[in-house]
PDB file of N, CA and C in Angstrom:
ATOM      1  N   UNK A   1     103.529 105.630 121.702  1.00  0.00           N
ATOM      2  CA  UNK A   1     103.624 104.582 122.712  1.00  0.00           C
ATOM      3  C   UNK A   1     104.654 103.517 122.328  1.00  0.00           C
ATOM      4  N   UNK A   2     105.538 103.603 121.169  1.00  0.00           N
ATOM      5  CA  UNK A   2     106.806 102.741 121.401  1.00  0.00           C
ATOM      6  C   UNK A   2     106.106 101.532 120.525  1.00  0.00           C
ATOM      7  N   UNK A   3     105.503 102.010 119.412  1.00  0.00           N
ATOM      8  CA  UNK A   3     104.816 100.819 118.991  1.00  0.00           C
ATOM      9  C   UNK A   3     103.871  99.568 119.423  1.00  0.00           C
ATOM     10  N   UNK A   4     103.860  99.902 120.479  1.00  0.00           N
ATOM     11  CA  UNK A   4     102.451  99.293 121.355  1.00  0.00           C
ATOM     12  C   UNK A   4     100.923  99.163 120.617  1.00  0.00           C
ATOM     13  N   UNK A   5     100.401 100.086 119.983  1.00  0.00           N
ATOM     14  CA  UNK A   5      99.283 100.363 119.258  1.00  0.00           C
ATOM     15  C   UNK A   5      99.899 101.015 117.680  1.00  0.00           C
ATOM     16  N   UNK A   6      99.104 100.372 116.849  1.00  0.00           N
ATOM     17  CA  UNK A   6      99.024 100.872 115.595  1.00  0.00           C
ATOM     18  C   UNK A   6      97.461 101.296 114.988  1.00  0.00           C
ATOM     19  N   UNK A   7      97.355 102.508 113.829  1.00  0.00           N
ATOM     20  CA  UNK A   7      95.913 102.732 113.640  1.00  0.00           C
ATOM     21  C   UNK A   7      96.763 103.123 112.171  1.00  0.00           C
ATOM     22  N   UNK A   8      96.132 102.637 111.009  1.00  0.00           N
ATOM     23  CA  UNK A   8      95.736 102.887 109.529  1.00  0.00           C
ATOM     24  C   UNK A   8      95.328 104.612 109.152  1.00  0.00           C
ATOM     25  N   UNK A   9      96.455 105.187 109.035  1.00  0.00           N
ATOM     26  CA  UNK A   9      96.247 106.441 108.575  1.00  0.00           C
ATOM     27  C   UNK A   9      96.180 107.121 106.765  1.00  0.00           C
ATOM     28  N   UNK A  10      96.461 106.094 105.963  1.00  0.00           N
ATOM     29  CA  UNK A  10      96.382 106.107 104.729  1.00  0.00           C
ATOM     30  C   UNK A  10      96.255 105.133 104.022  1.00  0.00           C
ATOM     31  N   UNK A  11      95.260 105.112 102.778  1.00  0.00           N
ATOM     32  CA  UNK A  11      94.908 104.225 101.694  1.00  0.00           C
ATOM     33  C   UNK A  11      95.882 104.554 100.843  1.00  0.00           C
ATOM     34  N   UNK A  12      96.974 104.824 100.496  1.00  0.00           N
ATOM     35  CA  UNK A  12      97.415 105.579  99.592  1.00  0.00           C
ATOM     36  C   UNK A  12      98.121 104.081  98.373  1.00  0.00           C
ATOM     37  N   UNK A  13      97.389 103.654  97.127  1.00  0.00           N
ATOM     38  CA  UNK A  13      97.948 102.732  96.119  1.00  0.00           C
ATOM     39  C   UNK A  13      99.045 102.415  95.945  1.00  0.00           C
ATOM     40  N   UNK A  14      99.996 104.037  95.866  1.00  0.00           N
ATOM     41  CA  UNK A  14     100.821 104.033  95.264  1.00  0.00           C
ATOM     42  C   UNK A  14     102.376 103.518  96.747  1.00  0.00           C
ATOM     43  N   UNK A  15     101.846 103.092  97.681  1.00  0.00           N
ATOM     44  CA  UNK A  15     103.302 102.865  98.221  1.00  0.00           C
ATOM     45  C   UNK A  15     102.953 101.313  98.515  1.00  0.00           C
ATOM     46  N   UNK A  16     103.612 101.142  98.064  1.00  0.00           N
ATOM     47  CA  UNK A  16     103.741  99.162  98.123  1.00  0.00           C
ATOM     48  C   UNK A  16     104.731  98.554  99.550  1.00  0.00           C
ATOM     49  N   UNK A  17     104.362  97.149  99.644  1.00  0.00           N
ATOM     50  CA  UNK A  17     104.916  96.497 100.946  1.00  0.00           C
ATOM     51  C   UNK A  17     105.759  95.499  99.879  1.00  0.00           C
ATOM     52  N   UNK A  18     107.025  95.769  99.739  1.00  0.00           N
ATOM     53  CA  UNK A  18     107.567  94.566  99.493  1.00  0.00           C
ATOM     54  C   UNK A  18     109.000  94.540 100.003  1.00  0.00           C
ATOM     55  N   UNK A  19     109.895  93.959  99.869  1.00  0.00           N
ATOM     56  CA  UNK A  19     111.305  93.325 100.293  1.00  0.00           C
ATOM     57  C   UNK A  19     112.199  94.538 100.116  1.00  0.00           C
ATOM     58  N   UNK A  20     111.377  95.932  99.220  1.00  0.00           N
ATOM     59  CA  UNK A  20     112.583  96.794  99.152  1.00  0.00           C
ATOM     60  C   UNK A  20     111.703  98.443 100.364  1.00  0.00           C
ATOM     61  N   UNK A  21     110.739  98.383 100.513  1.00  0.00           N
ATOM     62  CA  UNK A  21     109.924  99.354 101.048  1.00  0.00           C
ATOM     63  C   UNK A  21     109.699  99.437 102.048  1.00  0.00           C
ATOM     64  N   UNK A  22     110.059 100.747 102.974  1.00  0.00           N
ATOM     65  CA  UNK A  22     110.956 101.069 104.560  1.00  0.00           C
ATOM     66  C   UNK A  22     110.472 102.678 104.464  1.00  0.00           C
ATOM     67  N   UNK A  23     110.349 102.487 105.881  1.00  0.00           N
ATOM     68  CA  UNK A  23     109.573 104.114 105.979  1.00  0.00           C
ATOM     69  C   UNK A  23     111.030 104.529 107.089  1.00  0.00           C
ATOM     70  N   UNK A  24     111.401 105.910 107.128  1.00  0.00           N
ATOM     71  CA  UNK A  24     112.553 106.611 107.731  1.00  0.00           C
ATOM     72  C   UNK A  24     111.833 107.823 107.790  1.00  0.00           C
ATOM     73  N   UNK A  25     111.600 107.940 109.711  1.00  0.00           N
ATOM     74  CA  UNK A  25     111.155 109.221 110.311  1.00  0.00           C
ATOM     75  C   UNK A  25     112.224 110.219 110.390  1.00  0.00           C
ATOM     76  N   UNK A  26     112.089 111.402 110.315  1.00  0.00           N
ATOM     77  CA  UNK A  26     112.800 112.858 110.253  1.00  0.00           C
ATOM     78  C   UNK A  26     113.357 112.868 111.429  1.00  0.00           C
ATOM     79  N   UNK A  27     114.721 112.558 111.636  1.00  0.00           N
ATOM     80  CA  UNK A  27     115.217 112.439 113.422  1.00  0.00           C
ATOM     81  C   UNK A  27     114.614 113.794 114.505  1.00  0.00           C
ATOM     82  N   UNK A  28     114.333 114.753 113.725  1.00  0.00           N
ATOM     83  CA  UNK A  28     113.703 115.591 114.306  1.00  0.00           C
ATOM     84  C   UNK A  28     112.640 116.381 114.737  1.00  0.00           C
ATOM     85  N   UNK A  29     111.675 115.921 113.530  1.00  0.00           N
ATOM     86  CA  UNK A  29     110.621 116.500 113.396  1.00  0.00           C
ATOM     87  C   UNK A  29     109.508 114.971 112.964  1.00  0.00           C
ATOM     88  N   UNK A  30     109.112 114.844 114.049  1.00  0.00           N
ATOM     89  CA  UNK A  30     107.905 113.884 113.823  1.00  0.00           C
ATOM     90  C   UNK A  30     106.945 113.758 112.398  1.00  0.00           C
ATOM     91  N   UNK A  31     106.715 114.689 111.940  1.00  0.00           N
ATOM     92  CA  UNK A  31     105.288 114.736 110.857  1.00  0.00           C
ATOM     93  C   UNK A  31     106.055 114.376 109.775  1.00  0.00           C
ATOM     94  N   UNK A  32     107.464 114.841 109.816  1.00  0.00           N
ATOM     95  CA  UNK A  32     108.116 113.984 108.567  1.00  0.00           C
ATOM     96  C   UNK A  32     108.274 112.670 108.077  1.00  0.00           C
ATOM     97  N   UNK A  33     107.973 112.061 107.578  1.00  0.00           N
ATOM     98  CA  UNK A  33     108.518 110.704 107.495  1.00  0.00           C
ATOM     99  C   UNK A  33     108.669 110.392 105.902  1.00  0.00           C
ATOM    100  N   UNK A  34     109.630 109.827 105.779  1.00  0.00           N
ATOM    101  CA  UNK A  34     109.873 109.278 104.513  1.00  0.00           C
ATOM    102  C   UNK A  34     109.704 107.748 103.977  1.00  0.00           C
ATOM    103  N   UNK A  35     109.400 107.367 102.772  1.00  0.00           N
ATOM    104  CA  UNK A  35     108.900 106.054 102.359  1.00  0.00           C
ATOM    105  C   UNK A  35     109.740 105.595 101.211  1.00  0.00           C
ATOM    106  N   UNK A  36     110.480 104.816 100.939  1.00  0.00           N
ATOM    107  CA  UNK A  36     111.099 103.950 100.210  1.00  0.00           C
ATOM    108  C   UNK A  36     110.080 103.337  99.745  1.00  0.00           C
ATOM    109  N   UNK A  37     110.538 103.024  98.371  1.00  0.00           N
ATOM    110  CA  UNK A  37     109.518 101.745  97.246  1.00  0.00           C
ATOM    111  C   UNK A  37     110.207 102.148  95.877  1.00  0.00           C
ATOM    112  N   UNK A  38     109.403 101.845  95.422  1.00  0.00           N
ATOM    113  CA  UNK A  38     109.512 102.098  93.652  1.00  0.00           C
ATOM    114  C   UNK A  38     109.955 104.123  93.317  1.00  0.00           C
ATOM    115  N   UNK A  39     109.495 104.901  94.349  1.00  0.00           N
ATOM    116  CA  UNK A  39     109.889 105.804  94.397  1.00  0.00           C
ATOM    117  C   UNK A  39     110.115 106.635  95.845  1.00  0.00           C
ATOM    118  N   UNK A  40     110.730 107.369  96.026  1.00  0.00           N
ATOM    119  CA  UNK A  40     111.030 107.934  97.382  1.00  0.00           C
ATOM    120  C   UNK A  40     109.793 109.078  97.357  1.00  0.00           C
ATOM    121  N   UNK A  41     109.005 108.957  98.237  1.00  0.00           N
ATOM    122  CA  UNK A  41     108.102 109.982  98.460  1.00  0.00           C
ATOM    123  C   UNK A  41     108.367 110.624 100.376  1.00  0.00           C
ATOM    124  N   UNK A  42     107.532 111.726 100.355  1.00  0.00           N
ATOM    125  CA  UNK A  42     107.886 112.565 101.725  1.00  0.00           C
ATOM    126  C   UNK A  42     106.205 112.909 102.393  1.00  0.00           C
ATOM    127  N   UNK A  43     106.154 112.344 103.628  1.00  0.00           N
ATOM    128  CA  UNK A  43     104.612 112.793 104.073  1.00  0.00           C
ATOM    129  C   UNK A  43     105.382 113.946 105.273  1.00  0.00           C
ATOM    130  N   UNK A  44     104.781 115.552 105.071  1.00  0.00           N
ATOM    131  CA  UNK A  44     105.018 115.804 106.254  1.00  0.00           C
ATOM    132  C   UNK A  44     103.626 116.423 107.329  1.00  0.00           C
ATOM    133  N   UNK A  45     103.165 115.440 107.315  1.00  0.00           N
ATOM    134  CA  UNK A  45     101.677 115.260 108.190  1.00  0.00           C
ATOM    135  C   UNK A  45     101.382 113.540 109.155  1.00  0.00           C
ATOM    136  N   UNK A  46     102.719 113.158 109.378  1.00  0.00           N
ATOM    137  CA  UNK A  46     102.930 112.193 110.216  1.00  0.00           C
ATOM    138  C   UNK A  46     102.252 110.503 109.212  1.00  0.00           C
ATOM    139  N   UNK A  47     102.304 111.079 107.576  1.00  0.00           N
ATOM    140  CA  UNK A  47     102.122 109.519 107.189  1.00  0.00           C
ATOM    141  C   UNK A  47     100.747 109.604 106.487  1.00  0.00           C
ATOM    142  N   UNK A  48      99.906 110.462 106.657  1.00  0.00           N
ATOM    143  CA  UNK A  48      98.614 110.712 106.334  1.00  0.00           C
ATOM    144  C   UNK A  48      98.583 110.729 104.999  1.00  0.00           C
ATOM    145  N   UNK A  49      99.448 112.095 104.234  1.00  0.00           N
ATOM    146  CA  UNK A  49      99.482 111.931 102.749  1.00  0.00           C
ATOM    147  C   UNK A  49     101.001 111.840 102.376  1.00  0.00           C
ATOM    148  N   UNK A  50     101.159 111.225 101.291  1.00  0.00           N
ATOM    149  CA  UNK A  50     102.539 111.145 101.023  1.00  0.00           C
ATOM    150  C   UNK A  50     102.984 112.199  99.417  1.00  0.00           C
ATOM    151  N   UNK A  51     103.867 112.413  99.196  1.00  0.00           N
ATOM    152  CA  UNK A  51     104.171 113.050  97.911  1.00  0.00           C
ATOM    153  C   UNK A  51     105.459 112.625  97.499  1.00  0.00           C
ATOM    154  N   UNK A  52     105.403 112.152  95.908  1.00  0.00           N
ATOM    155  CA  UNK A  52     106.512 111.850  95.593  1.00  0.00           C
ATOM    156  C   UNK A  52     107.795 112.874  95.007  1.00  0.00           C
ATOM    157  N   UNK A  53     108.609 112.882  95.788  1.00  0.00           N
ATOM    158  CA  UNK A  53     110.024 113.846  95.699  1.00  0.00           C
ATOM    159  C   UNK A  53     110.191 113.826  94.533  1.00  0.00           C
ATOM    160  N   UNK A  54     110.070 115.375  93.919  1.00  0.00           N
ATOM    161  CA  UNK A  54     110.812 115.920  92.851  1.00  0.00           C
ATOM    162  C   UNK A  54     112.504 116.134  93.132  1.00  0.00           C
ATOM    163  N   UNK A  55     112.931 116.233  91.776  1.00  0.00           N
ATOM    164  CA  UNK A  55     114.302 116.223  92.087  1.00  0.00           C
ATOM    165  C   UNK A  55     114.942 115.168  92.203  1.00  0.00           C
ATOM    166  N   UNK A  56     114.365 113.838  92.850  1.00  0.00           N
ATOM    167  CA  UNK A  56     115.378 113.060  92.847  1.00  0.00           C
ATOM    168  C   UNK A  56     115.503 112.502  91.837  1.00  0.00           C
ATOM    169  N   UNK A  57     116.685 111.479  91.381  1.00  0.00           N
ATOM    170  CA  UNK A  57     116.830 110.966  90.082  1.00  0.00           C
ATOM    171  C   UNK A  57     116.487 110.179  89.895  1.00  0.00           C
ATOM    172  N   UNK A  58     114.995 109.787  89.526  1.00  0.00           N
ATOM    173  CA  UNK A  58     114.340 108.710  88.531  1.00  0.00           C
ATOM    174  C   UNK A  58     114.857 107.508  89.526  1.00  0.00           C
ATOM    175  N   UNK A  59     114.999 106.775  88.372  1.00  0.00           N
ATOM    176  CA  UNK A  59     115.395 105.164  88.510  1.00  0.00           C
ATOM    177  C   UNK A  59     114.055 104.778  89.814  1.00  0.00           C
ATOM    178  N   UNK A  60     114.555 103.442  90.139  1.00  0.00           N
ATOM    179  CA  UNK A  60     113.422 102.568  90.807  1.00  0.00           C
ATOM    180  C   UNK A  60     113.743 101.891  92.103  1.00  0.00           C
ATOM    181  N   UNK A  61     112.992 101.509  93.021  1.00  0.00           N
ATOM    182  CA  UNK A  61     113.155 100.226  94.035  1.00  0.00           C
ATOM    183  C   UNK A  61     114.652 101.375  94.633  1.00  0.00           C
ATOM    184  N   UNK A  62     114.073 102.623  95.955  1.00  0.00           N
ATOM    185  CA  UNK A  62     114.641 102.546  96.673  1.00  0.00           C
ATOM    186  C   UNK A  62     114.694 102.022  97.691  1.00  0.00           C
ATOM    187  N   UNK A  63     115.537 101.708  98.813  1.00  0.00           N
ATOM    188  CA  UNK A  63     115.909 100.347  99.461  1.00  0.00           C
ATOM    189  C   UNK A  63     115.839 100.778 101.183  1.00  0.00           C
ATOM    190  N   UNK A  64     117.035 102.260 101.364  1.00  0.00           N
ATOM    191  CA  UNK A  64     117.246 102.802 102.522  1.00  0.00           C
ATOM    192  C   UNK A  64     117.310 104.516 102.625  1.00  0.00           C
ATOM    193  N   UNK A  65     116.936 105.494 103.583  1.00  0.00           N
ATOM    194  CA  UNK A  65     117.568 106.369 103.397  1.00  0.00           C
ATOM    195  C   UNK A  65     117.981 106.496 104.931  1.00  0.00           C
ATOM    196  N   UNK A  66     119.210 107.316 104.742  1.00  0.00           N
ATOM    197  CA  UNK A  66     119.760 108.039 105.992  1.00  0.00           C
ATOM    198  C   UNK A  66     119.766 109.287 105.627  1.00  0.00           C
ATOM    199  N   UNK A  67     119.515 109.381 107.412  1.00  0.00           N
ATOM    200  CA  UNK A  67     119.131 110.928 107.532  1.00  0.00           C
ATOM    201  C   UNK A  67     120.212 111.565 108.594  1.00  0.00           C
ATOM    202  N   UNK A  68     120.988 112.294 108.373  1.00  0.00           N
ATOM    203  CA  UNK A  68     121.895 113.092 109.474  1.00  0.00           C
ATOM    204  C   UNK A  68     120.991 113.582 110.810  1.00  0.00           C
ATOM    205  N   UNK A  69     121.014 112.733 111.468  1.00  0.00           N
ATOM    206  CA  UNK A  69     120.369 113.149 113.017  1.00  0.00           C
ATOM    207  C   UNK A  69     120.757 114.289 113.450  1.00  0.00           C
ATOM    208  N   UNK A  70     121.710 115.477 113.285  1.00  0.00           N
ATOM    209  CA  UNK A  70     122.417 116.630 113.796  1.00  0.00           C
ATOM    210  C   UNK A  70     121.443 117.439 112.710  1.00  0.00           C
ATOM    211  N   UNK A  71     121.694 117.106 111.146  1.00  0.00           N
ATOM    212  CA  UNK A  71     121.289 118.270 110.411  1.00  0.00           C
ATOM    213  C   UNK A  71     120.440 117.476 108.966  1.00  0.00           C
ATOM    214  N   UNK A  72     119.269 117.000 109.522  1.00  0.00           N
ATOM    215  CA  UNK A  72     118.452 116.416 108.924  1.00  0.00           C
ATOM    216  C   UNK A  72     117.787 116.928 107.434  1.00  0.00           C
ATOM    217  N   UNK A  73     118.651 117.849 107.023  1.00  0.00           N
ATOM    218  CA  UNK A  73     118.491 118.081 105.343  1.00  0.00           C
ATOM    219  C   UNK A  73     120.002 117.464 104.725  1.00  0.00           C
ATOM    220  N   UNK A  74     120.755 116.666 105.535  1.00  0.00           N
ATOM    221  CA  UNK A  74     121.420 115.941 104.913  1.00  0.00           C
ATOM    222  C   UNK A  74     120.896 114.381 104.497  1.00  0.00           C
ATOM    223  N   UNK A  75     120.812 114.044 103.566  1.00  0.00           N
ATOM    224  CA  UNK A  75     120.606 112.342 103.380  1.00  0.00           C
ATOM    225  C   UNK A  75     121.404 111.182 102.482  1.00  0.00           C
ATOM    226  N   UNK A  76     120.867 110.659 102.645  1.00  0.00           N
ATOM    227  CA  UNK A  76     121.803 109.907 101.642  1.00  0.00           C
ATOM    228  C   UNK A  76     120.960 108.622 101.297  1.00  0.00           C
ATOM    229  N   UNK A  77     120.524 108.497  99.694  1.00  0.00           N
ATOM    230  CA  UNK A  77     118.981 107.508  99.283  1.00  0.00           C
ATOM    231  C   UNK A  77     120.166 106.023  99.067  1.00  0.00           C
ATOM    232  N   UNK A  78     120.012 105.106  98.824  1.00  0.00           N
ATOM    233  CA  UNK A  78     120.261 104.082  97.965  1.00  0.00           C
ATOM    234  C   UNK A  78     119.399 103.078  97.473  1.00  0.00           C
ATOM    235  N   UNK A  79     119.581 102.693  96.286  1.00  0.00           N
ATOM    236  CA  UNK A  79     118.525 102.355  95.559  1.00  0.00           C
ATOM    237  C   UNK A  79     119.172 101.164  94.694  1.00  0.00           C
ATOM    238  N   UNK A  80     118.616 100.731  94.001  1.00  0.00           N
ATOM    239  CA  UNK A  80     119.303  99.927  92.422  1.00  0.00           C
ATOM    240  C   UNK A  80     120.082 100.373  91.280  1.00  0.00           C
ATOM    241  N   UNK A  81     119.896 101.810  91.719  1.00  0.00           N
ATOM    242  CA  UNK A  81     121.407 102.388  90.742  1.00  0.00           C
ATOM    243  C   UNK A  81     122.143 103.071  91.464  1.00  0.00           C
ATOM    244  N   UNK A  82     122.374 102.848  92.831  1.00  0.00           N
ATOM    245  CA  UNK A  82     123.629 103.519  93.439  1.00  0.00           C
ATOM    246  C   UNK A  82     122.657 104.190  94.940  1.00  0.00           C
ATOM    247  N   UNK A  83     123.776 105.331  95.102  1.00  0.00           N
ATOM    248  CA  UNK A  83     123.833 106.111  95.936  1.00  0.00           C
ATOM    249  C   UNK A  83     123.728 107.506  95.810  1.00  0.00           C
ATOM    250  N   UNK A  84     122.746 108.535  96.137  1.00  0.00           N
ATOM    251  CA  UNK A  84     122.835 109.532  95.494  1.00  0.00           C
ATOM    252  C   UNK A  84     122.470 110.373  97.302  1.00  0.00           C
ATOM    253  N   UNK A  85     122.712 111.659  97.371  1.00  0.00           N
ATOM    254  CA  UNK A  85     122.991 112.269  98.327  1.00  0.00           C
ATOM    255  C   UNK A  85     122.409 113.998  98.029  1.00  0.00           C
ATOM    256  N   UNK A  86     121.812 114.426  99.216  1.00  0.00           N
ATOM    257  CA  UNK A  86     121.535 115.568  99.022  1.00  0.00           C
ATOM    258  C   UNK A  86     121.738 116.839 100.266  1.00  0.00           C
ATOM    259  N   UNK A  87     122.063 117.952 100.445  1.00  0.00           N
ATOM    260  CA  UNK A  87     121.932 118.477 101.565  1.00  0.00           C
ATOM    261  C   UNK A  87     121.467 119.453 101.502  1.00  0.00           C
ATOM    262  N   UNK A  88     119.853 119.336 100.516  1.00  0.00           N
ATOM    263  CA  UNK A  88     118.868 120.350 100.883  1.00  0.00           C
ATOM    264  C   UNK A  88     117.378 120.127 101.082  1.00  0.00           C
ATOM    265  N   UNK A  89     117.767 119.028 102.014  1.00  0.00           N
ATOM    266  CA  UNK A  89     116.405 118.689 102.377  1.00  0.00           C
ATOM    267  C   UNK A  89     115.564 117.520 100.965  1.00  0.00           C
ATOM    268  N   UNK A  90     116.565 117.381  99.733  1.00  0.00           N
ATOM    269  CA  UNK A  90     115.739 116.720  98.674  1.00  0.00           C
ATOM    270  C   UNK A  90     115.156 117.737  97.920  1.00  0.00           C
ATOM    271  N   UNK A  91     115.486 119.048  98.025  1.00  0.00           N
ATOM    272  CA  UNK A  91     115.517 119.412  96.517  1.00  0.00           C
ATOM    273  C   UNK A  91     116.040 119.442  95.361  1.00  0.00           C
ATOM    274  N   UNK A  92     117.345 118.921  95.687  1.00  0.00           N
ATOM    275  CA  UNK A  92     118.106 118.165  94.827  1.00  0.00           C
ATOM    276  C   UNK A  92     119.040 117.479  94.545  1.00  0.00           C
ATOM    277  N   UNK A  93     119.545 116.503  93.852  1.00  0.00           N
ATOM    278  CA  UNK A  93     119.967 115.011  94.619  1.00  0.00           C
ATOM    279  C   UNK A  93     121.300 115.375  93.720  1.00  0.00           C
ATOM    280  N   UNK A  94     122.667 114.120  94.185  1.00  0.00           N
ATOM    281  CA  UNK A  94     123.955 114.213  93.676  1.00  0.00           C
ATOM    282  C   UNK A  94     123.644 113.030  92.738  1.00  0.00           C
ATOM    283  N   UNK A  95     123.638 112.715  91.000  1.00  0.00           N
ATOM    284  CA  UNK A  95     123.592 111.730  90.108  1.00  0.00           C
ATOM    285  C   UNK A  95     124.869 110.664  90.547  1.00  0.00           C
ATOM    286  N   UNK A  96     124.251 109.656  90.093  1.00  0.00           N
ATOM    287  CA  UNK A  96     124.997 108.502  90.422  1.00  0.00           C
ATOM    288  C   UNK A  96     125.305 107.761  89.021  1.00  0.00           C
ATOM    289  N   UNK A  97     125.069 108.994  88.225  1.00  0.00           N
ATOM    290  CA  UNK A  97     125.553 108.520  86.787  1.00  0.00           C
ATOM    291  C   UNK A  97     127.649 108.982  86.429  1.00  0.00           C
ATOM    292  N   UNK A  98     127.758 109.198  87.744  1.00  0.00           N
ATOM    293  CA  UNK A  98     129.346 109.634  88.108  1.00  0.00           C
ATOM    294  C   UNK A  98     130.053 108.746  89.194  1.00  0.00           C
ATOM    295  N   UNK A  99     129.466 107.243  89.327  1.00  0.00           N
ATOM    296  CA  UNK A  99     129.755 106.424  90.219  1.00  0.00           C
ATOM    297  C   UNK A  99     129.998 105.147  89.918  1.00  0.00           C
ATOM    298  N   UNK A 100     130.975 104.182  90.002  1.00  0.00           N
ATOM    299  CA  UNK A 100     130.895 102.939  89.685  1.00  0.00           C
ATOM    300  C   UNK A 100     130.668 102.294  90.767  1.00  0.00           C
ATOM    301  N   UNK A 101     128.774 102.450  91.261  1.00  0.00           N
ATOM    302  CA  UNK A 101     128.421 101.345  92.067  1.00  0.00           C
ATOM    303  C   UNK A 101     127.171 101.114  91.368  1.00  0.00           C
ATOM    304  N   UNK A 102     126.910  99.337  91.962  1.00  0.00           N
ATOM    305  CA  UNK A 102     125.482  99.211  91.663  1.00  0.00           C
ATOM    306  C   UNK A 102     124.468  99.174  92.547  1.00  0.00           C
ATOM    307  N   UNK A 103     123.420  98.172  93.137  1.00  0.00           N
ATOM    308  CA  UNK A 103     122.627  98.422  94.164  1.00  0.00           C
ATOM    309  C   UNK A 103     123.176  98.425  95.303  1.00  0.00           C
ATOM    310  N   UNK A 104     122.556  98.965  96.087  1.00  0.00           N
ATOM    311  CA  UNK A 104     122.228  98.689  97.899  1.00  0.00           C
ATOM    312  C   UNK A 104     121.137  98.768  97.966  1.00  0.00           C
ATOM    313  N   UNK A 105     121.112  98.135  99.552  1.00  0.00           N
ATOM    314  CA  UNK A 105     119.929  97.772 100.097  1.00  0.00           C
ATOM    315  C   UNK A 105     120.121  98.577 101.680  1.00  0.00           C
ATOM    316  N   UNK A 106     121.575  98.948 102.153  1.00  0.00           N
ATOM    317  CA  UNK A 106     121.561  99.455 103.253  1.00  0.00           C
ATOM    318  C   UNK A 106     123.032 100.352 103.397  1.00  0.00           C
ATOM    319  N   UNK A 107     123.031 101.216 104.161  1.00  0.00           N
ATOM    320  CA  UNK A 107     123.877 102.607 104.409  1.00  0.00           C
ATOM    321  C   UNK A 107     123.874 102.320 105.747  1.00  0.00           C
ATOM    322  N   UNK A 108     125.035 102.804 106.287  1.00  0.00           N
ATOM    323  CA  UNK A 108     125.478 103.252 107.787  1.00  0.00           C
ATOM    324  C   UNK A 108     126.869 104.364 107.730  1.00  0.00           C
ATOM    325  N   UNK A 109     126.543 105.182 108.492  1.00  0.00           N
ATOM    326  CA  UNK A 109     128.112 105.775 108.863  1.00  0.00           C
ATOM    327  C   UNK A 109     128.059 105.661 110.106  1.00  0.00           C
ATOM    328  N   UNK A 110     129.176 105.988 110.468  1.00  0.00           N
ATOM    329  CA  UNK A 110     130.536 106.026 111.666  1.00  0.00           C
ATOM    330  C   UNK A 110     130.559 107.577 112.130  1.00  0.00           C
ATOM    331  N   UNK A 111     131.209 107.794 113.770  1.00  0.00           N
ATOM    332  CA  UNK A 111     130.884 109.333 114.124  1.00  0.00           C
ATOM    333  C   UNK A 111     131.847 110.011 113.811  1.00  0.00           C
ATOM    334  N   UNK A 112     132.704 109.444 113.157  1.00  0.00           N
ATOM    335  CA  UNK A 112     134.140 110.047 112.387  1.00  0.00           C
ATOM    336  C   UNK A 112     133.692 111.801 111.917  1.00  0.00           C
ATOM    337  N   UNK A 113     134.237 112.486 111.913  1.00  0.00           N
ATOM    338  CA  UNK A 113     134.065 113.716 110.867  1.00  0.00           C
ATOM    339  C   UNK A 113     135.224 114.085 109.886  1.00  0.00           C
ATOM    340  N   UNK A 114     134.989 114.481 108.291  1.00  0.00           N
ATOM    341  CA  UNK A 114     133.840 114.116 108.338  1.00  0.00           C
ATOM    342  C   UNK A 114     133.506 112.249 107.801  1.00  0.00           C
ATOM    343  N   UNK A 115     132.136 111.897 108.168  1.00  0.00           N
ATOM    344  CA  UNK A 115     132.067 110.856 108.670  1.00  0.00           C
ATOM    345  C   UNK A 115     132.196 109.636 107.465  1.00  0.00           C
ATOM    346  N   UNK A 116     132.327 108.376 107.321  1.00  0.00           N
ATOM    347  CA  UNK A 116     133.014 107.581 106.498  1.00  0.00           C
ATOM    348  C   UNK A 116     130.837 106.983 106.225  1.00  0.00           C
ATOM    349  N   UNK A 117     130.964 106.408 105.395  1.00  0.00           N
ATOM    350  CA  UNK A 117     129.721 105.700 105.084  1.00  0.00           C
ATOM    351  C   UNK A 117     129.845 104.163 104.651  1.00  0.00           C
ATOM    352  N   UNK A 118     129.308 103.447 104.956  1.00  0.00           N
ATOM    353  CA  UNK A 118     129.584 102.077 104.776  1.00  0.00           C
ATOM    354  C   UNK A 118     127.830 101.261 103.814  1.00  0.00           C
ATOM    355  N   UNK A 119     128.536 100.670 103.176  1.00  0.00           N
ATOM    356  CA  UNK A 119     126.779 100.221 102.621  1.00  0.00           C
ATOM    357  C   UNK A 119     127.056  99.061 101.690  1.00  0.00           C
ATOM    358  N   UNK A 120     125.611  98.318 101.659  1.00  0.00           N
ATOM    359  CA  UNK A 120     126.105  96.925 101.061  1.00  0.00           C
ATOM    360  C   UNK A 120     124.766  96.909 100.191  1.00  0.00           C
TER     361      UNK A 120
END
């Protein structure tokens, strides 16, 4: 309903509400949704249970993810140590120990192909 009504579908401890923690639905598939915090976890039961993503690389306090609306096993996390990117759905991520950036908090691209990414 467009956010009209909300109902409490999980107790779950481990995902926290703070200044860095943002949930990003699967542009395609509803039951997916993803959760930013201290670690990137994946519910695909619409939020009910969550699991925290293997594969990705450690570190802490992710911030944003984008998701390729065309081909939604593309993403792209950013966090407090960079930017790291995957295009298999998050089984396994590109290290950002080959990057001279430090945090973000937010990602956007452009419909350019292929497409430019912008993030602060």
């Amino acid at each position: 309903d467009a956010g009209a009504t909300w109902r409490r579908v999980n107790e779950a401890k481990g995902l926290v509400g703070a200044y860095f923690a943002r949930l990003t639905p699967d542009p395609k598939n509803p039951d997916v949704v993803w959760a930013m915090g201290q670690s990137l976890r994946r519910s695909t039961d619409g939020g009910t249970t969550f699991t925290e993503v293997r594969g990705s690389p450690g570190g802490d306090d992710y911030h944003f993810l984008w998701i390729d609306p065309e081909r939604p096993e593309r993403m792209i996390a950013a966090s407090d140590q960079g930017t790291v990117v995957t295009v298999n759905g998050g089984t396994s991520w590109s290290s950002w120990y080959n990057q001279p950036t430090g945090q973000f908090y937010h990602l956007a691209t452009d419909d350019r192909f292929p497409y430019r990414i912008y993030s602060g």
